[in-house]
PDB file of N, CA and C in Angstrom:
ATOM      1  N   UNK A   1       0.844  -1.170   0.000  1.00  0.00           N
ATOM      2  CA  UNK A   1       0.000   0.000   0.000  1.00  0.00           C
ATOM      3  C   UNK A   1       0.895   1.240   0.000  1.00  0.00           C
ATOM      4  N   UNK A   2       0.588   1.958  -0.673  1.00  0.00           N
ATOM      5  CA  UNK A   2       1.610   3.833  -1.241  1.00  0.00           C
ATOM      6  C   UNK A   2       0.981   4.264  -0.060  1.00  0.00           C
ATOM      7  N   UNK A   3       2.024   5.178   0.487  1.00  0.00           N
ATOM      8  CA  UNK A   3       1.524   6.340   1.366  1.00  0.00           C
ATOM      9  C   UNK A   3       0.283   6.900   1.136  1.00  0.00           C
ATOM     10  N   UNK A   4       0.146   7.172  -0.023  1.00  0.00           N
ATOM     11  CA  UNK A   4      -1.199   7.720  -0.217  1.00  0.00           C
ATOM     12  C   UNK A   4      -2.003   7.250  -0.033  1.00  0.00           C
ATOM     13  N   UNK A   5      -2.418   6.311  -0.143  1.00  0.00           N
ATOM     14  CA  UNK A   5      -3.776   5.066  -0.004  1.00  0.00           C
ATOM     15  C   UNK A   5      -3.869   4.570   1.447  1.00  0.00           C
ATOM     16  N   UNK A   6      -2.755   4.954   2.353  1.00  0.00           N
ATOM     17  CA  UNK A   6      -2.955   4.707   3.893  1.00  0.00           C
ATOM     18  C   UNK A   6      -3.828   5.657   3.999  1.00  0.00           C
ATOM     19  N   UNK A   7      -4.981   4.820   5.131  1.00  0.00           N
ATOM     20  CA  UNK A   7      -5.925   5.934   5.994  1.00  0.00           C
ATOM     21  C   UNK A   7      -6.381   4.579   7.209  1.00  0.00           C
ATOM     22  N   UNK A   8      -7.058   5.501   8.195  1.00  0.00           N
ATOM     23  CA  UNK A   8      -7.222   5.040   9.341  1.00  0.00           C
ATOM     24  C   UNK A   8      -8.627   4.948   9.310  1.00  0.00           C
ATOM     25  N   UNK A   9      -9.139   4.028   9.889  1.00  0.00           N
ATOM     26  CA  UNK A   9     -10.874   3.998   9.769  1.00  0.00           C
ATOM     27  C   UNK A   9     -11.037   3.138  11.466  1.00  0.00           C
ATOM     28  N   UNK A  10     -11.762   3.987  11.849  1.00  0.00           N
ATOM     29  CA  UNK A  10     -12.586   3.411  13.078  1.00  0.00           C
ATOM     30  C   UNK A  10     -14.086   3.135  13.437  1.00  0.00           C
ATOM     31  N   UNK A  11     -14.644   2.675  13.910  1.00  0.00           N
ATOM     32  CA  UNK A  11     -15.654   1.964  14.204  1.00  0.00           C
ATOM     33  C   UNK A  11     -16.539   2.389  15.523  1.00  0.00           C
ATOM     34  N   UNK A  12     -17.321   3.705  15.698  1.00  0.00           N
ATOM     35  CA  UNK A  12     -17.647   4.083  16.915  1.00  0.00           C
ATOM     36  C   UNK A  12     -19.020   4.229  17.538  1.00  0.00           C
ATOM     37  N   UNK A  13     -19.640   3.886  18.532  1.00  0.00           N
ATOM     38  CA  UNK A  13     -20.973   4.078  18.676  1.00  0.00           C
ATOM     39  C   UNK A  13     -21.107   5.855  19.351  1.00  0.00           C
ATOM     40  N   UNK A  14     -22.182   6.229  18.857  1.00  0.00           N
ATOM     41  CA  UNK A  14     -22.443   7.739  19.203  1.00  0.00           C
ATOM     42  C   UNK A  14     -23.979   7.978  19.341  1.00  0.00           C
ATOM     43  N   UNK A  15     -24.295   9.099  19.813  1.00  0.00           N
ATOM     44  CA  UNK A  15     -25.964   9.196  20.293  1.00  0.00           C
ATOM     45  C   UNK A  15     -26.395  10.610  19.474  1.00  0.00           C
ATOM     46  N   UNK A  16     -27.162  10.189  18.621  1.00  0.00           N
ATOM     47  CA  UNK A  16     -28.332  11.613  17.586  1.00  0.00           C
ATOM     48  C   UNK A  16     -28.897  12.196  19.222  1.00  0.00           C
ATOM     49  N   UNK A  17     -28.380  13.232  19.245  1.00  0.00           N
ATOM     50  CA  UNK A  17     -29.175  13.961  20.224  1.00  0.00           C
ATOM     51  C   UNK A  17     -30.416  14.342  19.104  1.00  0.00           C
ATOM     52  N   UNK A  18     -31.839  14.790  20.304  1.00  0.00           N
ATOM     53  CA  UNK A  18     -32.949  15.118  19.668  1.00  0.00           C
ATOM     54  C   UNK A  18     -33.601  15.800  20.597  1.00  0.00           C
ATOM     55  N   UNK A  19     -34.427  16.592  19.667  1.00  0.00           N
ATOM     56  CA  UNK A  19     -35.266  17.540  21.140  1.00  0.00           C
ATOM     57  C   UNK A  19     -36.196  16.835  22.129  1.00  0.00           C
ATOM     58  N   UNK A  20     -36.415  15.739  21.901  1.00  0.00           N
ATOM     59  CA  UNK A  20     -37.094  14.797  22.499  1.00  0.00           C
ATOM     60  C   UNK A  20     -36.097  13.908  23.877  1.00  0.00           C
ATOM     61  N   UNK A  21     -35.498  13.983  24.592  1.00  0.00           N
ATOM     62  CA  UNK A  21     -34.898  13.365  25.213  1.00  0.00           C
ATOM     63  C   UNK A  21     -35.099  11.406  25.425  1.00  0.00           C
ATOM     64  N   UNK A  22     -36.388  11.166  24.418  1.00  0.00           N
ATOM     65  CA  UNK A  22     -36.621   9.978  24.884  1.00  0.00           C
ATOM     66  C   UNK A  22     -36.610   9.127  23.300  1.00  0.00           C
ATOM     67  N   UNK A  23     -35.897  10.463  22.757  1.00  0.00           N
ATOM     68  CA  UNK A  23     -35.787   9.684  20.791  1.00  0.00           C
ATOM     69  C   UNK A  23     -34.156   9.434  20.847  1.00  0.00           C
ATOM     70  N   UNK A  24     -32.566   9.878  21.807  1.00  0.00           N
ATOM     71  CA  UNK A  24     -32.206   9.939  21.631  1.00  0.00           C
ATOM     72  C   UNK A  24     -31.453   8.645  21.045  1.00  0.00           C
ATOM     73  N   UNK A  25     -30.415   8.214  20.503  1.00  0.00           N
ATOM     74  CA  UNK A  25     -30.283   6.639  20.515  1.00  0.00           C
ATOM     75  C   UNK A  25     -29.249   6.716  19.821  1.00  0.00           C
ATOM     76  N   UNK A  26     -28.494   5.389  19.850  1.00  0.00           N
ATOM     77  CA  UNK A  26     -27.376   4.889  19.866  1.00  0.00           C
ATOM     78  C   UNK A  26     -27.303   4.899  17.748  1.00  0.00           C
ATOM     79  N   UNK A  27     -25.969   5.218  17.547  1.00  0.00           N
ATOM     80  CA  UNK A  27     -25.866   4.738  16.055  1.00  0.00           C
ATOM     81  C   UNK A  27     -24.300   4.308  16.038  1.00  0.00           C
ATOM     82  N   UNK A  28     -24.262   3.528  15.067  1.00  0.00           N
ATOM     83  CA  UNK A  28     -22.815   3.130  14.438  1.00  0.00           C
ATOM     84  C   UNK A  28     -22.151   4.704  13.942  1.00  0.00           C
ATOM     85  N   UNK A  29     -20.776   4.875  14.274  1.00  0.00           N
ATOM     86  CA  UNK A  29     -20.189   5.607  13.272  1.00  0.00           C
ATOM     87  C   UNK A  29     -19.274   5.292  12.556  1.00  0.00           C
ATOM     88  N   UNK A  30     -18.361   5.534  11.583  1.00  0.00           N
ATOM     89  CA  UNK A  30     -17.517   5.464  10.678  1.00  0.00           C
ATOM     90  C   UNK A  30     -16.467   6.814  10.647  1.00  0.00           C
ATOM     91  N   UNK A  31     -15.433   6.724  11.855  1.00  0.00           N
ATOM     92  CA  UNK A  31     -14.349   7.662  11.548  1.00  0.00           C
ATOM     93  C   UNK A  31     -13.573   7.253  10.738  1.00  0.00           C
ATOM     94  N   UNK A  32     -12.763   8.325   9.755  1.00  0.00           N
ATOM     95  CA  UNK A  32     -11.727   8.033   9.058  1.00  0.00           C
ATOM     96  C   UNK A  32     -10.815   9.128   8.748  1.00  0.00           C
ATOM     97  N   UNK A  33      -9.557   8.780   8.724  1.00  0.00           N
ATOM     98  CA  UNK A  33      -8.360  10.351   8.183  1.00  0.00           C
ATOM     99  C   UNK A  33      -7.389   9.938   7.400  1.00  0.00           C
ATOM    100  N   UNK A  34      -7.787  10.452   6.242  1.00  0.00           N
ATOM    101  CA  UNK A  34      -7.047  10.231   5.070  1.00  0.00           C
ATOM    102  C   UNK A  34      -6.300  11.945   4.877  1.00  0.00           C
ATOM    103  N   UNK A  35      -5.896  12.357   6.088  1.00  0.00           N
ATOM    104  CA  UNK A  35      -5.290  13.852   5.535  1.00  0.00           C
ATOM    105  C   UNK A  35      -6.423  14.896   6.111  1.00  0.00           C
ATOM    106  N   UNK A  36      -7.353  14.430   6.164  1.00  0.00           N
ATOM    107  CA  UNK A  36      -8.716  14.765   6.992  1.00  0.00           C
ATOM    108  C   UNK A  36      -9.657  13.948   7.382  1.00  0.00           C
ATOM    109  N   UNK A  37     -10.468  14.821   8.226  1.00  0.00           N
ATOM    110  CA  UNK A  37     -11.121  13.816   9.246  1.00  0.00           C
ATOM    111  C   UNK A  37     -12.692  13.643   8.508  1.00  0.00           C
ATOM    112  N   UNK A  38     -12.955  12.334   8.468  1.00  0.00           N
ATOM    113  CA  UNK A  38     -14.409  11.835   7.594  1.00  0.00           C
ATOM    114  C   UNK A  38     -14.946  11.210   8.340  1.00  0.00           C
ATOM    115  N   UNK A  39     -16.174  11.812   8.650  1.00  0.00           N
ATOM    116  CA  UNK A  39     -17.524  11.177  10.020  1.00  0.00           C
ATOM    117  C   UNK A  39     -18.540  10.817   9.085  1.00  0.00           C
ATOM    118  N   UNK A  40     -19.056   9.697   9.375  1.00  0.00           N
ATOM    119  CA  UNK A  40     -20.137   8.625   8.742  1.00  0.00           C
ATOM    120  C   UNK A  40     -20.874   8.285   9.309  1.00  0.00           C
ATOM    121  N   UNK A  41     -22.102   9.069   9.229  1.00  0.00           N
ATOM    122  CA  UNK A  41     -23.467   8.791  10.149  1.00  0.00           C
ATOM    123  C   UNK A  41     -24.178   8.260   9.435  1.00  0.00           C
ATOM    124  N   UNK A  42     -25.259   7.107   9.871  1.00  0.00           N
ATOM    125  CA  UNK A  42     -26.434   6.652   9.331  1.00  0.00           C
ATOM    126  C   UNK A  42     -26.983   8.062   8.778  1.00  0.00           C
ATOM    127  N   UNK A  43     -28.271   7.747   8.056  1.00  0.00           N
ATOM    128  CA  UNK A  43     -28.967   8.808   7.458  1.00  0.00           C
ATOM    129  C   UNK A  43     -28.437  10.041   7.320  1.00  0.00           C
ATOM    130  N   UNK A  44     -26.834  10.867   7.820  1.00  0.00           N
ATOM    131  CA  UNK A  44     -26.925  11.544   7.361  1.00  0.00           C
ATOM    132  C   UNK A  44     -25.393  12.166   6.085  1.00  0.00           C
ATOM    133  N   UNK A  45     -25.185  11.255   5.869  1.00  0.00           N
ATOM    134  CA  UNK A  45     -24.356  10.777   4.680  1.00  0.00           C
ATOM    135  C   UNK A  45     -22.682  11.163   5.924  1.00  0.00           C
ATOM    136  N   UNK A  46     -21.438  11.818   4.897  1.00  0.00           N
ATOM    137  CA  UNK A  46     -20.695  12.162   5.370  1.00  0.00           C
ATOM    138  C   UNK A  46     -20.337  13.324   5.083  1.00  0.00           C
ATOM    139  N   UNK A  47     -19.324  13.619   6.869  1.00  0.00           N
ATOM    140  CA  UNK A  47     -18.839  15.279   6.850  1.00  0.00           C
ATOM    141  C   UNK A  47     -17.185  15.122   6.874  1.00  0.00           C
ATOM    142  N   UNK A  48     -16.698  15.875   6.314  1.00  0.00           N
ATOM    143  CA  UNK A  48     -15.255  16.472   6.471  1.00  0.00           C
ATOM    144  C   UNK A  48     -14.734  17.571   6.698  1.00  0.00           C
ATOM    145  N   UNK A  49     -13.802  17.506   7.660  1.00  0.00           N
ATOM    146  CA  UNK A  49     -13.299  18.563   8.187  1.00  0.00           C
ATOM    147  C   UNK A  49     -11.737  18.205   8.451  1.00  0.00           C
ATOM    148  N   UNK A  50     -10.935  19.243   8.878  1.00  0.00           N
ATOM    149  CA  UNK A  50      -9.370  19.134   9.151  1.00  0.00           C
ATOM    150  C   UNK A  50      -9.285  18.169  10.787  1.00  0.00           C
ATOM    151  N   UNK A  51      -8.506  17.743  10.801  1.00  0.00           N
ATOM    152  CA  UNK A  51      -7.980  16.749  12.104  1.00  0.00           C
ATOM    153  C   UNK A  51      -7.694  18.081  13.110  1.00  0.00           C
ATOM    154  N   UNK A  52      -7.308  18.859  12.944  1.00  0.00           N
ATOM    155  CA  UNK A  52      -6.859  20.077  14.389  1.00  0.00           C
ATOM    156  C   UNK A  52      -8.093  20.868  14.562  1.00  0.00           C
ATOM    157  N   UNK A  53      -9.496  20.660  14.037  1.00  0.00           N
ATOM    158  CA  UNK A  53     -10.821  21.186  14.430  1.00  0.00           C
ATOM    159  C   UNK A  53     -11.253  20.103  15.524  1.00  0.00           C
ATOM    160  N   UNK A  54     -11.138  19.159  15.216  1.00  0.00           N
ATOM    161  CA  UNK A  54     -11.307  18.055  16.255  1.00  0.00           C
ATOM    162  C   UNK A  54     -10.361  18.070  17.262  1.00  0.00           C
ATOM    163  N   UNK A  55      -9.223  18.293  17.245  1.00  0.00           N
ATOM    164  CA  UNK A  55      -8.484  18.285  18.290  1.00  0.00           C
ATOM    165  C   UNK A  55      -8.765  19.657  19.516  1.00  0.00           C
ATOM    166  N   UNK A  56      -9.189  20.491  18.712  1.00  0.00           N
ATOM    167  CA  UNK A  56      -9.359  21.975  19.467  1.00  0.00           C
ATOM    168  C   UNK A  56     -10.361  21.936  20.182  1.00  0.00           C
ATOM    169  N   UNK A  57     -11.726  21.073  19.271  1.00  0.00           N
ATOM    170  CA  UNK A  57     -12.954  20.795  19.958  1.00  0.00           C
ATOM    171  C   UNK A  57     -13.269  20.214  21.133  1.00  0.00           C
ATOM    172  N   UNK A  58     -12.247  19.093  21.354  1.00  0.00           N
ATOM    173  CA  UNK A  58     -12.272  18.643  22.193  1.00  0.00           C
ATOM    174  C   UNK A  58     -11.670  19.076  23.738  1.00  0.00           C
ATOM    175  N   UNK A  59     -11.114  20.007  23.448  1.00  0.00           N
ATOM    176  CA  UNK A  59     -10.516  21.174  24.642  1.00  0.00           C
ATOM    177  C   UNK A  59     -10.949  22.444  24.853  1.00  0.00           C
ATOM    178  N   UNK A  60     -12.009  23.021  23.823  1.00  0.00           N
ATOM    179  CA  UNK A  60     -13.352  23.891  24.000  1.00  0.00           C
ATOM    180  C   UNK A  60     -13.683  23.998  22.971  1.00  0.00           C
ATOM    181  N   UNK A  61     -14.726  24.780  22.764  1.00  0.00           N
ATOM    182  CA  UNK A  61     -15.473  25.014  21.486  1.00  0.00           C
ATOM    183  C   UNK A  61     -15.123  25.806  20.159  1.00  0.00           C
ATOM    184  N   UNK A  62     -15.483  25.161  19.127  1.00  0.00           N
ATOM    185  CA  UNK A  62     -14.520  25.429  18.082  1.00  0.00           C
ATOM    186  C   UNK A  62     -16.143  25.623  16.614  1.00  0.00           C
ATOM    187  N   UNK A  63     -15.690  25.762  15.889  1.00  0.00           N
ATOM    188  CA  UNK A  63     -16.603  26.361  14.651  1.00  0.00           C
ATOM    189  C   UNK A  63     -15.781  26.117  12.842  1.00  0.00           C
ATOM    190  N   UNK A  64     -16.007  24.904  12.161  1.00  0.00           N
ATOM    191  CA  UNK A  64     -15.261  25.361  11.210  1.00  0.00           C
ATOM    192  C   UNK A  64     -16.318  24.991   9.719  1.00  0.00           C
ATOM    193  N   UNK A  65     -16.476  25.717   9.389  1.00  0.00           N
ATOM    194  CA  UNK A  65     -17.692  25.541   8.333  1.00  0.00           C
ATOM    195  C   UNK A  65     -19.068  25.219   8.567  1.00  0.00           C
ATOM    196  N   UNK A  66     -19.503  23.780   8.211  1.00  0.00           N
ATOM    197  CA  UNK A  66     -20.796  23.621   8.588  1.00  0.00           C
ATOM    198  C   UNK A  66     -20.784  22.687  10.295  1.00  0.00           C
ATOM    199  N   UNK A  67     -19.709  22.198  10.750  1.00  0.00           N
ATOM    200  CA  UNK A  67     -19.014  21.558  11.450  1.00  0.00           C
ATOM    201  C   UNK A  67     -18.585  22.328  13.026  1.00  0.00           C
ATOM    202  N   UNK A  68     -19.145  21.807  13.770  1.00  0.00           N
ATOM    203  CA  UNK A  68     -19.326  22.872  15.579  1.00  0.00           C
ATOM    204  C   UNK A  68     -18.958  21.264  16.169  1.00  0.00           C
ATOM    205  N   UNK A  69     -17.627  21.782  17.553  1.00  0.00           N
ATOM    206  CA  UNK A  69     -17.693  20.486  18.135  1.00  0.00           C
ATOM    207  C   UNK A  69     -16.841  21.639  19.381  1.00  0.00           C
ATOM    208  N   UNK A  70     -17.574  20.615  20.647  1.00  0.00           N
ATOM    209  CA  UNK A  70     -17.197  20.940  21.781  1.00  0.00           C
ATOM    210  C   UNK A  70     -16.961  20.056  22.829  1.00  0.00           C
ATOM    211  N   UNK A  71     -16.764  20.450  23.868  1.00  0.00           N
ATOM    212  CA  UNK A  71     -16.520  19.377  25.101  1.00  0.00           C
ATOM    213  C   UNK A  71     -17.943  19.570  25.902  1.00  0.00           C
ATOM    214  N   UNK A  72     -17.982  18.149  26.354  1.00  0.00           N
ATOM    215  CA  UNK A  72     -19.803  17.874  27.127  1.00  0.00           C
ATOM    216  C   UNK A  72     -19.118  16.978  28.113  1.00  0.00           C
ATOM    217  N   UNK A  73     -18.809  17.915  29.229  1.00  0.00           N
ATOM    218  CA  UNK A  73     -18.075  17.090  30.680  1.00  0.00           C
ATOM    219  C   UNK A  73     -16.720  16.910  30.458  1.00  0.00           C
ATOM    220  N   UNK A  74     -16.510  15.866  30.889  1.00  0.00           N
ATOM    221  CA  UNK A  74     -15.132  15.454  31.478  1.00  0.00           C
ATOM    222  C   UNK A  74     -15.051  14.097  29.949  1.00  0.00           C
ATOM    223  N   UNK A  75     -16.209  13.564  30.154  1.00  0.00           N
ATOM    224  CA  UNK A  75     -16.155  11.885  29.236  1.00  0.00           C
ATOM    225  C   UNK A  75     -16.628  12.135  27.697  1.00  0.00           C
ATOM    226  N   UNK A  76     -17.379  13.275  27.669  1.00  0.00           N
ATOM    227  CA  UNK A  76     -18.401  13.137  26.230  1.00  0.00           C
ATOM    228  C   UNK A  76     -17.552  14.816  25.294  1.00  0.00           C
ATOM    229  N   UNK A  77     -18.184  14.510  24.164  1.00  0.00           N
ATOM    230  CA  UNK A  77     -17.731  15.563  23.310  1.00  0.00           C
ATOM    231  C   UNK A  77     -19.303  15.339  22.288  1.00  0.00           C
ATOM    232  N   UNK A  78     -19.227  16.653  21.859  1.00  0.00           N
ATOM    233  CA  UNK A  78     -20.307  16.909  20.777  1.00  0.00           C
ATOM    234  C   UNK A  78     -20.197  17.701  19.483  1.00  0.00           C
ATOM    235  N   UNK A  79     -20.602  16.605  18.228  1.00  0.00           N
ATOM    236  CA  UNK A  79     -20.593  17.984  17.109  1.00  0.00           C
ATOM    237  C   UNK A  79     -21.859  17.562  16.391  1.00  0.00           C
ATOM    238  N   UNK A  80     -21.704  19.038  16.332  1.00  0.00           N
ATOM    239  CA  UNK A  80     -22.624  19.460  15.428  1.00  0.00           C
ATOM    240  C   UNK A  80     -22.881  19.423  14.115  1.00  0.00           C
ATOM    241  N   UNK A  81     -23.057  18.732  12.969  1.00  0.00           N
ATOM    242  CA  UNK A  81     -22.832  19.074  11.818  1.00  0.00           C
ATOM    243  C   UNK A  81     -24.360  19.791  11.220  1.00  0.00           C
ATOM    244  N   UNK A  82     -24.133  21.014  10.383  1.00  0.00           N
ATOM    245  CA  UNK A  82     -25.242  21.637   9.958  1.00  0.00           C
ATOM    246  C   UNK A  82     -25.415  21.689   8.211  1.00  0.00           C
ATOM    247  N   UNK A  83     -26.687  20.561   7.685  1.00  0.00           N
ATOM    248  CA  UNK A  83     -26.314  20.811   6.306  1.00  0.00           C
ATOM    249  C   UNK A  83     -27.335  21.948   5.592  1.00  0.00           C
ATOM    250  N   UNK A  84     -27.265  22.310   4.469  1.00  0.00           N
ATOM    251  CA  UNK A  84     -27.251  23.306   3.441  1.00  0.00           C
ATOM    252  C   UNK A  84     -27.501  22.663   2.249  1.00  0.00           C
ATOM    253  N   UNK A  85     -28.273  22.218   2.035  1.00  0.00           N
ATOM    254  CA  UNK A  85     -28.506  21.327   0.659  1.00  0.00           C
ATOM    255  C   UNK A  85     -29.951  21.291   0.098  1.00  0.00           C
ATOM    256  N   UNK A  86     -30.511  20.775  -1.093  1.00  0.00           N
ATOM    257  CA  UNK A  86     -31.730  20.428  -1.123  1.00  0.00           C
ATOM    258  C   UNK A  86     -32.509  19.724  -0.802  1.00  0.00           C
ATOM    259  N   UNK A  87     -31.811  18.902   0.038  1.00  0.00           N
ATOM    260  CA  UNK A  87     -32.279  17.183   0.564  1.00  0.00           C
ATOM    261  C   UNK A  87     -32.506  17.663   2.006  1.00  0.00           C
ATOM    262  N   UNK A  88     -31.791  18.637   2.633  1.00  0.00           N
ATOM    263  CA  UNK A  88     -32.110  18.654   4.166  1.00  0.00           C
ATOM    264  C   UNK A  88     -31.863  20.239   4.447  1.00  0.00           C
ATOM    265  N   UNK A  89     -32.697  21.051   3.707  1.00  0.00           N
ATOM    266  CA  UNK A  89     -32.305  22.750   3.745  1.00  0.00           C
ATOM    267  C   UNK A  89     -32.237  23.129   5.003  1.00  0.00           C
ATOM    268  N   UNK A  90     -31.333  23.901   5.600  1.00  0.00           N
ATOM    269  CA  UNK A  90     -30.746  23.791   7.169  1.00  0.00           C
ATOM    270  C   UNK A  90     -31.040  22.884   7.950  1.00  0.00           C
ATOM    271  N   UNK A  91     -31.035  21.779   7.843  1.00  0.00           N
ATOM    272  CA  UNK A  91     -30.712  20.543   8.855  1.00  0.00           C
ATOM    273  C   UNK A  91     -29.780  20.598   9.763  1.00  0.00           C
ATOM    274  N   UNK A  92     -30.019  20.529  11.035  1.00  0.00           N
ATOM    275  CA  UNK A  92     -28.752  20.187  11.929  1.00  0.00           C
ATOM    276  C   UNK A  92     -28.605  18.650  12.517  1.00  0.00           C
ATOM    277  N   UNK A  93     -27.906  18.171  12.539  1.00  0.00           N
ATOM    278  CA  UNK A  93     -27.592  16.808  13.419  1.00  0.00           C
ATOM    279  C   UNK A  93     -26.587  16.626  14.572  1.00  0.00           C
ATOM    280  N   UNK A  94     -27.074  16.650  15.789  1.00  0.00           N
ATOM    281  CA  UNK A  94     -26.311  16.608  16.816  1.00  0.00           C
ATOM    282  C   UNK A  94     -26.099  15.241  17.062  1.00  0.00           C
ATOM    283  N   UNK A  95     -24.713  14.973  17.405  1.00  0.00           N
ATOM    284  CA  UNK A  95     -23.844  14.060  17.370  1.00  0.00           C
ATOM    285  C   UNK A  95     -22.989  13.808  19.138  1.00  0.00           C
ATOM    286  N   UNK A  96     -22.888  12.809  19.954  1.00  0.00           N
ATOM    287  CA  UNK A  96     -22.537  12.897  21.394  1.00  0.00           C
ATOM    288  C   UNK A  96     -21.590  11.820  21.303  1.00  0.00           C
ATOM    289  N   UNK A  97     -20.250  11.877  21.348  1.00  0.00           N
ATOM    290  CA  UNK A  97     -19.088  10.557  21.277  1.00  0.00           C
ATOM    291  C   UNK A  97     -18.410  10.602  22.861  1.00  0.00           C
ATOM    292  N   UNK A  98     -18.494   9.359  23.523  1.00  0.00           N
ATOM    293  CA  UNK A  98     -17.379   9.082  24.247  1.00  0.00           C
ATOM    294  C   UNK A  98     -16.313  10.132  23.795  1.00  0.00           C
ATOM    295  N   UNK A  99     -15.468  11.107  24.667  1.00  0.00           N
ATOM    296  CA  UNK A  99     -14.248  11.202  24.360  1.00  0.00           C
ATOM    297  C   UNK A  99     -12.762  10.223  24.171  1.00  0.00           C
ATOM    298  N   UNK A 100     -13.099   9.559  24.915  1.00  0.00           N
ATOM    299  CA  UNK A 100     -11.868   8.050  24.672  1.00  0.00           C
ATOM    300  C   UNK A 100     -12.334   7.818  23.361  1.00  0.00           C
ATOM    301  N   UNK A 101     -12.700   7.518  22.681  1.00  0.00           N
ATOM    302  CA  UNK A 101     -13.018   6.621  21.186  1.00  0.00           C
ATOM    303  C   UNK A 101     -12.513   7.990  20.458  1.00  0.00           C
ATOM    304  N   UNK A 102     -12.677   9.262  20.426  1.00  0.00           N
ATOM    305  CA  UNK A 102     -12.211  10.072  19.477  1.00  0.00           C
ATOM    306  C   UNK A 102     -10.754  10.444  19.711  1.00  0.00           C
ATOM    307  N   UNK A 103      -9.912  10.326  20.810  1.00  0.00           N
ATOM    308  CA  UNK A 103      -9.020  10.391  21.590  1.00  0.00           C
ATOM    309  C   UNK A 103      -8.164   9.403  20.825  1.00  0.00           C
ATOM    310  N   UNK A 104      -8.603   7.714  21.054  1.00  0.00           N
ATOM    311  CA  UNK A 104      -8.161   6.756  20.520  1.00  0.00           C
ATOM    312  C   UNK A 104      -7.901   6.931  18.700  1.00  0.00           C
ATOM    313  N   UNK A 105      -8.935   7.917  18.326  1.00  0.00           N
ATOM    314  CA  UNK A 105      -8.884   7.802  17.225  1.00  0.00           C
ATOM    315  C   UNK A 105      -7.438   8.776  16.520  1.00  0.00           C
ATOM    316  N   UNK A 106      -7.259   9.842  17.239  1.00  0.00           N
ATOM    317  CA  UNK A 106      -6.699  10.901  16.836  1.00  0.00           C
ATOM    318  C   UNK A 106      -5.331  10.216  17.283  1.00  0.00           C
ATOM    319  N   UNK A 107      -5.030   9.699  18.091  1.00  0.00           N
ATOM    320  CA  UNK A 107      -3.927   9.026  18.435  1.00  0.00           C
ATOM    321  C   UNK A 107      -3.555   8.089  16.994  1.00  0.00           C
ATOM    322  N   UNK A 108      -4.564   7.531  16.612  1.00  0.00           N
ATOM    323  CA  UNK A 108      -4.362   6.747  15.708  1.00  0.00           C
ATOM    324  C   UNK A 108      -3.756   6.712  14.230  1.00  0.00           C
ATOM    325  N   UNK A 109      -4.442   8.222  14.023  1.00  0.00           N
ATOM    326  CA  UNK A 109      -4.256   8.906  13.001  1.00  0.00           C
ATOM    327  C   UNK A 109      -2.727  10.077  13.059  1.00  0.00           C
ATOM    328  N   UNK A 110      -2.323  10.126  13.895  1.00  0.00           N
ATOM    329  CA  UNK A 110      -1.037  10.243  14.171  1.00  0.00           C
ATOM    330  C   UNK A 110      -0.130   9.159  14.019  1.00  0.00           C
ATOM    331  N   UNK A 111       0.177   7.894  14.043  1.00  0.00           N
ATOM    332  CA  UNK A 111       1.127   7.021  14.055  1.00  0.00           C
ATOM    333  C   UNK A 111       0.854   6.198  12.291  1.00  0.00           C
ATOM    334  N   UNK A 112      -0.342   6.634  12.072  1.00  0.00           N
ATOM    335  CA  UNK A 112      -0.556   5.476  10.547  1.00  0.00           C
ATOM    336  C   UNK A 112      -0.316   6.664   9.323  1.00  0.00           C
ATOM    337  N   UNK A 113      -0.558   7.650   9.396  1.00  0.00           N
ATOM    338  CA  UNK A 113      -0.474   8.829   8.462  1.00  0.00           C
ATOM    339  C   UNK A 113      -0.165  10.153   8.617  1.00  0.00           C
ATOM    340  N   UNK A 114       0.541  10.414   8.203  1.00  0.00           N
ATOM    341  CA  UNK A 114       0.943  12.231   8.347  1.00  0.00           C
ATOM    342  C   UNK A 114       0.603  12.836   7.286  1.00  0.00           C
ATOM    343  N   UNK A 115       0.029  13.942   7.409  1.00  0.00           N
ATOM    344  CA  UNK A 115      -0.974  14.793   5.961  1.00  0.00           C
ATOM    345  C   UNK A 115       0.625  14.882   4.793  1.00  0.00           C
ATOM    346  N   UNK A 116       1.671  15.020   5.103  1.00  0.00           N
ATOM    347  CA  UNK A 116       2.563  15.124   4.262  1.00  0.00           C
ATOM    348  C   UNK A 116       2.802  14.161   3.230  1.00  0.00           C
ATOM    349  N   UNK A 117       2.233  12.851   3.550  1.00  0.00           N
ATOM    350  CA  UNK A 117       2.131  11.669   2.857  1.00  0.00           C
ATOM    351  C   UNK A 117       0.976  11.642   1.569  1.00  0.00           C
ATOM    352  N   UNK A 118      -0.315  12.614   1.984  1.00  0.00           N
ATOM    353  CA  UNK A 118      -1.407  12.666   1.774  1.00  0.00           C
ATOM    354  C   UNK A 118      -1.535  13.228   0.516  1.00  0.00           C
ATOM    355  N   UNK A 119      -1.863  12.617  -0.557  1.00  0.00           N
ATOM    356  CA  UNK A 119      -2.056  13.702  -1.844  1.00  0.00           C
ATOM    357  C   UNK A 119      -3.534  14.386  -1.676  1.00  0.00           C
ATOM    358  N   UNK A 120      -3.615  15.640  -2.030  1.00  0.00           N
ATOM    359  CA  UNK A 120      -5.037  16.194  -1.551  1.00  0.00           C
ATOM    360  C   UNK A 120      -5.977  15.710  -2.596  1.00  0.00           C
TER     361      UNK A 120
END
């Protein structure tokens, strides 16, 4: 496998927050960093953003495009992704991860790939 074609993919459970406190519920996710960071939610396709928005997020609140992520306690982290499209005209989807699993992840993505490797 070429440098380029390395990427890291993880496997994470996370909770659709909802205004309903009793809709909230568990989904599969799909992290991955190929040079950037790619989140894979059921129903709501995928988002990308840079790996140091996530890292910042997770030590306070941060803002980078359609993409909001912050710290929720000591254990949890949250983002926001907000889409803009014709399929979901301002849609927001709130998103709640263990911090260890995104932690684990970013660790991960440090030792398997460095963006310098990365053709854009």
């Amino acid at each position: 496998m070429s440098p380029a074609e390395q990427y890291v993919e993880q496997y994470a459970r996370a909770r659709v927050v909802t205004d309903s406190p009793d809709a909230a519920r568990a989904v599969p996710v799909v992290l991955r960093y190929d040079g950037r960071v790619r989140v894979t939610l059921p129903d709501s396709g995928e988002w990308i953003f840079p790996r140091d928005l996530l890292e910042r997020g997770l030590r306070a609140p941060v803002t980078g495009g359609d993409v909001r992520i912050w710290p929720c306690g000591r254990v949890q982290a949250v983002i926001e992704f907000h889409a803009h499209g014709p399929e979901e005209p301002n849609g927001v989807t709130v998103v709640q991860f263990d911090v260890k699993a995104l932690i684990r992840f970013l660790r991960r993505t440090y030792t398997a790939v460095t963006p310098a490797t990365v053709t854009p």
